[in-house]
Protein backbone atom coordinates (compact mmCIF):
# COMPACT_ATOMS: atom_id res chain seq x y z
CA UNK A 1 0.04 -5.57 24.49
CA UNK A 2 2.10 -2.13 25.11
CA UNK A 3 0.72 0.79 26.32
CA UNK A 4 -0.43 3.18 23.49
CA UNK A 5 2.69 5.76 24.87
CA UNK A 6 5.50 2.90 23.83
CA UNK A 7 3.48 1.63 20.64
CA UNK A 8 5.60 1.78 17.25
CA UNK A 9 5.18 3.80 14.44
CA UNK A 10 4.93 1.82 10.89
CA UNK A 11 3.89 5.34 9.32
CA UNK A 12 5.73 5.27 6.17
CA UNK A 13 6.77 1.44 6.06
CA UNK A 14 5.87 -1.50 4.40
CA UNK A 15 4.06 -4.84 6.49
CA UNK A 16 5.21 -7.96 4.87
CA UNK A 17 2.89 -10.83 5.16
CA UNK A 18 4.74 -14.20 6.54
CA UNK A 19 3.95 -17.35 5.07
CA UNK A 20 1.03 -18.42 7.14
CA UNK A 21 -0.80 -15.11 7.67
CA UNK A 22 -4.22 -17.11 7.68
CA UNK A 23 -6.05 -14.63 5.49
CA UNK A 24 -5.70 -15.37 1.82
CA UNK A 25 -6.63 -11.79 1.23
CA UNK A 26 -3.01 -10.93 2.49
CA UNK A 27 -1.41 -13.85 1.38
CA UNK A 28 2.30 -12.70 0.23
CA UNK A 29 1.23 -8.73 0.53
CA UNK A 30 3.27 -5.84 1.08
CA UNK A 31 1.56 -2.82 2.66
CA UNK A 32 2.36 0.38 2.29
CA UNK A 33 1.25 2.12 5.98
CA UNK A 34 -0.18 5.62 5.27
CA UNK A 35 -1.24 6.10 9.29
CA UNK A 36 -0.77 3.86 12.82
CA UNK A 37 -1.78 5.82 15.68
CA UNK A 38 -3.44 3.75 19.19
CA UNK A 39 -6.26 4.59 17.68
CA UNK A 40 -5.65 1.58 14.89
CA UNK A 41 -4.24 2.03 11.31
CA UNK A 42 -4.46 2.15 7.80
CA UNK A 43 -2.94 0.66 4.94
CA UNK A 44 -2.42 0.12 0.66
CA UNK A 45 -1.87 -3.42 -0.65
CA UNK A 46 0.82 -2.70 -3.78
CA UNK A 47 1.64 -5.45 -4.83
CA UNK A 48 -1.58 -6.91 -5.78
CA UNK A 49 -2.77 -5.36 -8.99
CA UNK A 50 -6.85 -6.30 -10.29
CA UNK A 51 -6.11 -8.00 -13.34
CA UNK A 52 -8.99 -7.08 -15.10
CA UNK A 53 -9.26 -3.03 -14.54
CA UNK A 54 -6.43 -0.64 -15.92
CA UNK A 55 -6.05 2.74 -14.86
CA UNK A 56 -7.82 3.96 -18.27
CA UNK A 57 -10.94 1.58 -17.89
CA UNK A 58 -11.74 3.25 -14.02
CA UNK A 59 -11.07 6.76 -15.94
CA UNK A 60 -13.70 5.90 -18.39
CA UNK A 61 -16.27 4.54 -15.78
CA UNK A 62 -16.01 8.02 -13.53
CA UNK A 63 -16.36 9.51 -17.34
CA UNK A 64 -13.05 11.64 -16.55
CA UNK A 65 -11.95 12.60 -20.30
CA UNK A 66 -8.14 10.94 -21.44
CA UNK A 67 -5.44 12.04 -22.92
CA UNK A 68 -2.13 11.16 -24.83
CA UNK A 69 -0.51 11.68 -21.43
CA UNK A 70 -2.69 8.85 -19.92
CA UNK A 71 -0.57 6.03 -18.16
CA UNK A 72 -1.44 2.53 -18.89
CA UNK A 73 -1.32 1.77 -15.32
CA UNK A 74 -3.07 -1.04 -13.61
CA UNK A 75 -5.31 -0.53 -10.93
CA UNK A 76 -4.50 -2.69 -7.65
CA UNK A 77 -6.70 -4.09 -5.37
CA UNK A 78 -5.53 -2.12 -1.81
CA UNK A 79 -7.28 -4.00 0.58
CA UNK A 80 -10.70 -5.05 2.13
CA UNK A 81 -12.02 -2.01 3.35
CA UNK A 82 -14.08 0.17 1.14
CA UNK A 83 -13.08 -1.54 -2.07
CA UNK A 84 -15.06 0.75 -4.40
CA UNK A 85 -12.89 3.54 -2.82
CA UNK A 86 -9.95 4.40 -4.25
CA UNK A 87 -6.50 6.05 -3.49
CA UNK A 88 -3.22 6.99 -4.79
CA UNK A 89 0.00 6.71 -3.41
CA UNK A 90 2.18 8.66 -5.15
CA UNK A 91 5.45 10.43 -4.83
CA UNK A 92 5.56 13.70 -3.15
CA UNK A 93 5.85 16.36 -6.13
CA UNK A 94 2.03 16.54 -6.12
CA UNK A 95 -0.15 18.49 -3.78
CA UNK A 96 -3.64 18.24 -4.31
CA UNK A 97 -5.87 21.54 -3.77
CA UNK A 98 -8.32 19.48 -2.26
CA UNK A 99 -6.63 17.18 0.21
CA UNK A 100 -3.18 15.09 0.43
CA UNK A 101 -1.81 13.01 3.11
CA UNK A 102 1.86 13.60 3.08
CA UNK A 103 2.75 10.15 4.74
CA UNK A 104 6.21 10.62 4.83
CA UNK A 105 9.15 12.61 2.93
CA UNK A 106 8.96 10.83 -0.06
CA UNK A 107 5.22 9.87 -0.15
CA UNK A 108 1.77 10.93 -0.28
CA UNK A 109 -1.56 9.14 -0.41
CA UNK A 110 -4.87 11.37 -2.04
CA UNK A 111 -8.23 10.11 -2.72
CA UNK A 112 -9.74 12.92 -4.16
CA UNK A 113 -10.87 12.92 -7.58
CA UNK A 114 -9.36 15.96 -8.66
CA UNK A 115 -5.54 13.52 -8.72
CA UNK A 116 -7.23 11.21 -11.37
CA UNK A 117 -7.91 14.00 -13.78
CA UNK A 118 -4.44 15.65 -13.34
CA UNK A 119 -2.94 11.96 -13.81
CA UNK A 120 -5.20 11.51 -16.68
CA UNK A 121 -3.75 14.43 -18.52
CA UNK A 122 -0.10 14.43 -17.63
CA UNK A 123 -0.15 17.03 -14.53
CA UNK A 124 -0.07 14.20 -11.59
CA UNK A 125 2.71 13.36 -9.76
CA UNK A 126 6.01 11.51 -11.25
CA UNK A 127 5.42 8.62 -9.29
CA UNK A 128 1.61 7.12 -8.78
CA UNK A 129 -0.07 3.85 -8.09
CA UNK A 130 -4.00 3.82 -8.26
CA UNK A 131 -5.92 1.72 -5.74
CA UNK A 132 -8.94 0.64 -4.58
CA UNK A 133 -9.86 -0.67 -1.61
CA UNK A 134 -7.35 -0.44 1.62
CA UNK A 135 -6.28 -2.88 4.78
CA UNK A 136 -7.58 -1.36 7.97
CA UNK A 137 -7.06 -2.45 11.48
CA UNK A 138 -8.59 -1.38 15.05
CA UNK A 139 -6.96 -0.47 18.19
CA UNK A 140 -4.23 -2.94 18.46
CA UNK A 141 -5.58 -5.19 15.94
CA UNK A 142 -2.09 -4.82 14.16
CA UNK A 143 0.27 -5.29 17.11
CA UNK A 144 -1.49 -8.48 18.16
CA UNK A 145 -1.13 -10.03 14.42
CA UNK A 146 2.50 -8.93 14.58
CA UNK A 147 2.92 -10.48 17.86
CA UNK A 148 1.68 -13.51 16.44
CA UNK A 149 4.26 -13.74 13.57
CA UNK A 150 1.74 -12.31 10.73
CA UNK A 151 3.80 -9.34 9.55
CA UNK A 152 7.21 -8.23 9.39
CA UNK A 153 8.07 -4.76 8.81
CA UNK A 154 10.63 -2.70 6.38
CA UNK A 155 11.92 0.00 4.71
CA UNK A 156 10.04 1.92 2.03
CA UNK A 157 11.33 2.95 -0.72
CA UNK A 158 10.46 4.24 -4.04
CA UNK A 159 12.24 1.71 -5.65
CA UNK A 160 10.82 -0.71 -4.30
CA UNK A 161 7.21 0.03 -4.70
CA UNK A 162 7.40 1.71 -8.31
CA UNK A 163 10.43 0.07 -10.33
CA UNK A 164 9.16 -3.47 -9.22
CA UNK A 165 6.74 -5.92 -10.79
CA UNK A 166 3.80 -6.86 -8.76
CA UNK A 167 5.27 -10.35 -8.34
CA UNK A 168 8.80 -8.63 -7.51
CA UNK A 169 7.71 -6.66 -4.53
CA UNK A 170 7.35 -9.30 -1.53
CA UNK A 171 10.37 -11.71 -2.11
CA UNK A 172 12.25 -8.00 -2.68
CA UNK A 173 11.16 -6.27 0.22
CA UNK A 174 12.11 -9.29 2.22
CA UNK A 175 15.72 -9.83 0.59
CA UNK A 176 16.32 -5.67 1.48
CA UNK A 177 15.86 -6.93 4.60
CA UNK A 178 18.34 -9.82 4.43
CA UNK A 179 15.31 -12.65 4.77
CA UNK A 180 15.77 -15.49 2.53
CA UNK A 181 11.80 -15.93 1.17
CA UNK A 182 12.26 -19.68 0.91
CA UNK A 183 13.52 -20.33 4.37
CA UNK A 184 10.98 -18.73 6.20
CA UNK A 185 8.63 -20.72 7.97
CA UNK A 186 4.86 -20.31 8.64
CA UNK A 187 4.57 -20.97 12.34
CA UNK A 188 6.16 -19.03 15.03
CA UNK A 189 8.81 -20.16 17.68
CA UNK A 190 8.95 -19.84 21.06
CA UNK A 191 12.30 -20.29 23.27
């Protein structure tokens, strides 16, 4: 394992699951990473959307009033960790007065309530994607699973995240990286 000194930075990429991963939880996921520090790091599944909560349904359960401006968003599931907790990644036009991560120059990440009832009556940001639930790893936790062929790392991009389908985002974040989705394999080589 490298030292903590020469460790990368996936702040502000995506982790592509390979074929394989061993955890059906992550099976064909795409993570957006909102930190990675040696102190571990912390993630949003978006491309894995609940099917049976929209973004209006969780409104009405926290009893935050609607609007006409009200998306019809779904809610995704983000990960394993604190799945009754949820977060919004969103694009970087919105500050909330409470607190914001600003991840990286075009995204944020807030999990304060205060985003959910500007979203819910047209004041949020342009871009947003409600989840609950993220993917959390210890002290190199994640570079061991990369090591061992589990994750491949890209570019993020609006695009990608927002303007895609659920199903769209993993085979597209792999062929923006020039990886054909059907020809890669689930075990690792060694030379």
């Amino acid at each position: 394992m490298q030292s903590p000194e020469t460790t990368v930075d996936f702040t502000g990429q995506v982790l592509i699951a390979m074929p394989g991963m061993g955890d059906p939880r992550f099976d064909r996921s795409v993570i957006y990473m909102c930190s990675h520090s040696d102190k571990g790091a912390m993630g949003l599944i978006v491309n894995k959307p609940n099917r049976g909560l929209r973004f209006g349904d969780l409104l009405e359960q926290m009893s935050i009033e609607t609007s006409d401006e009200t998306p019809d968003m779904p809610v995704y599931f983000g990960g394993p960790v604190e799945h009754g907790r949820g977060f919004v990644l969103h694009s970087r036009d919105y500050v909330s007065d409470i607190s914001t991560l600003e991840v990286s120059p075009t995204f944020a990440m807030t999990a304060t309530q205060d985003i959910l009832e500007d979203i819910a009556v047209g004041k949020g940001p342009a871009l947003a994607m409600m989840v609950l639930g993220y993917a959390g790893w210890g002290p190199g936790q994640l570079e061991q699973e990369i090591s061992q062929n589990g994750w491949l790392n890209g570019e993020a991009s609006h695009a990608l995240i927002f303007e895609n389908t659920a199903d769209e985002i993993w085979p597209d974040s792999l062929r923006r990286m020039g990886v054909d989705a059907v020809a890669l394999s689930a075990t690792a080589g060694r030379a």
